[in-house]
C-alpha atoms as a PDB file:
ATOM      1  CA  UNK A   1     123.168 -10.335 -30.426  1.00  0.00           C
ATOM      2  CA  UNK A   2     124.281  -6.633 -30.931  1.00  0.00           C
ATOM      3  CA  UNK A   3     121.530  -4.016 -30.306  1.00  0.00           C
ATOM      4  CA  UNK A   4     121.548  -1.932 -33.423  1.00  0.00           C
ATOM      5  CA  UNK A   5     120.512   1.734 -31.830  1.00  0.00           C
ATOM      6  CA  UNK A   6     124.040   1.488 -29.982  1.00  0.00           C
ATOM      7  CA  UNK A   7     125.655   0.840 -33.430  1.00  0.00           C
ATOM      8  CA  UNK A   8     124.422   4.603 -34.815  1.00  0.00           C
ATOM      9  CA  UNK A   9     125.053   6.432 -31.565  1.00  0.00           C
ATOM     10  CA  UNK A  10     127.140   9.626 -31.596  1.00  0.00           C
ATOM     11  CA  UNK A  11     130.380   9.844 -30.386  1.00  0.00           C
ATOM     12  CA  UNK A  12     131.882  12.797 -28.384  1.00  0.00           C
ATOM     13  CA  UNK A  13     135.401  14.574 -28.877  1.00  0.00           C
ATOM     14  CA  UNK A  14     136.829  17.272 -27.209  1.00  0.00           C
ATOM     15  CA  UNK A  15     138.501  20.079 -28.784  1.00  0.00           C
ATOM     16  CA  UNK A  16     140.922  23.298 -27.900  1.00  0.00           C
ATOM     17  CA  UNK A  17     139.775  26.374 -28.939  1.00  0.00           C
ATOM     18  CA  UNK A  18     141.687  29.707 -29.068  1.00  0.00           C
ATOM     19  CA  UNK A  19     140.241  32.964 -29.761  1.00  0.00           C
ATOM     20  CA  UNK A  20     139.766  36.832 -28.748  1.00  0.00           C
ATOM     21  CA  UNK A  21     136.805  38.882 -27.634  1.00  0.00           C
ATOM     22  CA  UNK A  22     137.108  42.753 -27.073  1.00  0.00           C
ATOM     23  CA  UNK A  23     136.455  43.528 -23.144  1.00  0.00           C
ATOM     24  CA  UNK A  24     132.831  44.662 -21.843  1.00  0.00           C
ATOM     25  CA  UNK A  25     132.445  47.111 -19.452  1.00  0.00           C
ATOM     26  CA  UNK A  26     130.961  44.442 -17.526  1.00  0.00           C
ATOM     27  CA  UNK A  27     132.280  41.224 -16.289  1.00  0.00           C
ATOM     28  CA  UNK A  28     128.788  39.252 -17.148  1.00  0.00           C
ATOM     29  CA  UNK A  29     128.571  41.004 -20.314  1.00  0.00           C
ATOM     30  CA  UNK A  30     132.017  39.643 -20.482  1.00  0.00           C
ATOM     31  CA  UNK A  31     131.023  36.259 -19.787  1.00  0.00           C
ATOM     32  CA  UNK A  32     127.857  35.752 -21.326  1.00  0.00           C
ATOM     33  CA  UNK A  33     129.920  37.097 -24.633  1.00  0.00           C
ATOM     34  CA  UNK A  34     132.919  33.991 -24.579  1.00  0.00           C
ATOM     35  CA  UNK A  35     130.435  31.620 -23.570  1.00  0.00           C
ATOM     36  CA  UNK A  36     128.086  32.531 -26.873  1.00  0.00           C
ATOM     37  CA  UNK A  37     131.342  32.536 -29.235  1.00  0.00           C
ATOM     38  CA  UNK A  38     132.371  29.266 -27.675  1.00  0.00           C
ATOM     39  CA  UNK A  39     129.281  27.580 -28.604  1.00  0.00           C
ATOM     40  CA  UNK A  40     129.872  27.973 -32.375  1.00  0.00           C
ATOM     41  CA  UNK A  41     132.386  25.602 -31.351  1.00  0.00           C
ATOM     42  CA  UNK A  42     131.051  22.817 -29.600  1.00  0.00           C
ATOM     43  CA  UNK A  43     129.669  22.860 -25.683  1.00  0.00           C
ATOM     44  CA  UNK A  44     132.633  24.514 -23.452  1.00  0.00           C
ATOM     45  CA  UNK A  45     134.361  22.219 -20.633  1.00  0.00           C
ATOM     46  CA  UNK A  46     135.823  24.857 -19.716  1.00  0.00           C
ATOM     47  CA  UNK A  47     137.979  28.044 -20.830  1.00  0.00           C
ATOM     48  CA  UNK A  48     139.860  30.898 -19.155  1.00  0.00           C
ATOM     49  CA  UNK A  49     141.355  34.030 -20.273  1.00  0.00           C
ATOM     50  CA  UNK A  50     145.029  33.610 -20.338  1.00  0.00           C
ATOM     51  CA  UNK A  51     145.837  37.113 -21.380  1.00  0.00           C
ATOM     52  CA  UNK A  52     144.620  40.839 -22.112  1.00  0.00           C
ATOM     53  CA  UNK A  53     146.521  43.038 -25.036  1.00  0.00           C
ATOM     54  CA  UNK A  54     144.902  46.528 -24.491  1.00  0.00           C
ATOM     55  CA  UNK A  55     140.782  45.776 -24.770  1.00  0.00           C
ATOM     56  CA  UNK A  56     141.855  42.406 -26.448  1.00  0.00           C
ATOM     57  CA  UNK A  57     141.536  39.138 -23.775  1.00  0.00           C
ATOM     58  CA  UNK A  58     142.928  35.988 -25.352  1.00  0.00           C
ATOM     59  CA  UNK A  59     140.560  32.866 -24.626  1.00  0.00           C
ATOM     60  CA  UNK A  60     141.498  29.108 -23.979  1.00  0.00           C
ATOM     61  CA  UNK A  61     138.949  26.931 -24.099  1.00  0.00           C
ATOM     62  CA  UNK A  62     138.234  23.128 -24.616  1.00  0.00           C
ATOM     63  CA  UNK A  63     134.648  22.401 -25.630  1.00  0.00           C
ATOM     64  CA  UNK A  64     133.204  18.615 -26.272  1.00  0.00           C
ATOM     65  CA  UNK A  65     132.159  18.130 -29.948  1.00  0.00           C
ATOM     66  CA  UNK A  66     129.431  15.513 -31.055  1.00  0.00           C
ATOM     67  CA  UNK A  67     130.979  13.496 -34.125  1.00  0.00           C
ATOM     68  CA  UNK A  68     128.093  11.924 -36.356  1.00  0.00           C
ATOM     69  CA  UNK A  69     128.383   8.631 -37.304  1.00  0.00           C
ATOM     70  CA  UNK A  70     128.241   7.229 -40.195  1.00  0.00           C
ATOM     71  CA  UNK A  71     125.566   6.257 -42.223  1.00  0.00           C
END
């Protein structure tokens, strides 16, 4: 017999994310900045700046993503 709650669960994904913020003067400002962008995205894994173009710093990220299921 199959139990019917597992049936409708959600499933998670995981997904790479690129994107820039401008730098803070402040390394939590900083932080607290790419981890509030990141969450428009899914819940970050993880991420780390993999480069900075004047007051540009380019973000890699991957972040887990909750896929409904169908109805």
């Amino acid at each position: 017999m199959k139990n019917s709650t597992a049936d409708h669960s959600p499933s998670l994904t995981t997904k790479f994310v690129q994107m820039t913020v401008e730098l803070q003067s402040s390394g939590i400002d900083l932080r607290n900045e790419i981890e509030a962008q990141l969450q428009s995205y899914g819940e970050p894994l993880r991420w780390a700046i993999t480069s900075v173009e004047g007051i540009t710093a380019h973000i890699e990220a991957v972040v887990t993503v909750v896929d409904p299921q169908p109805l």
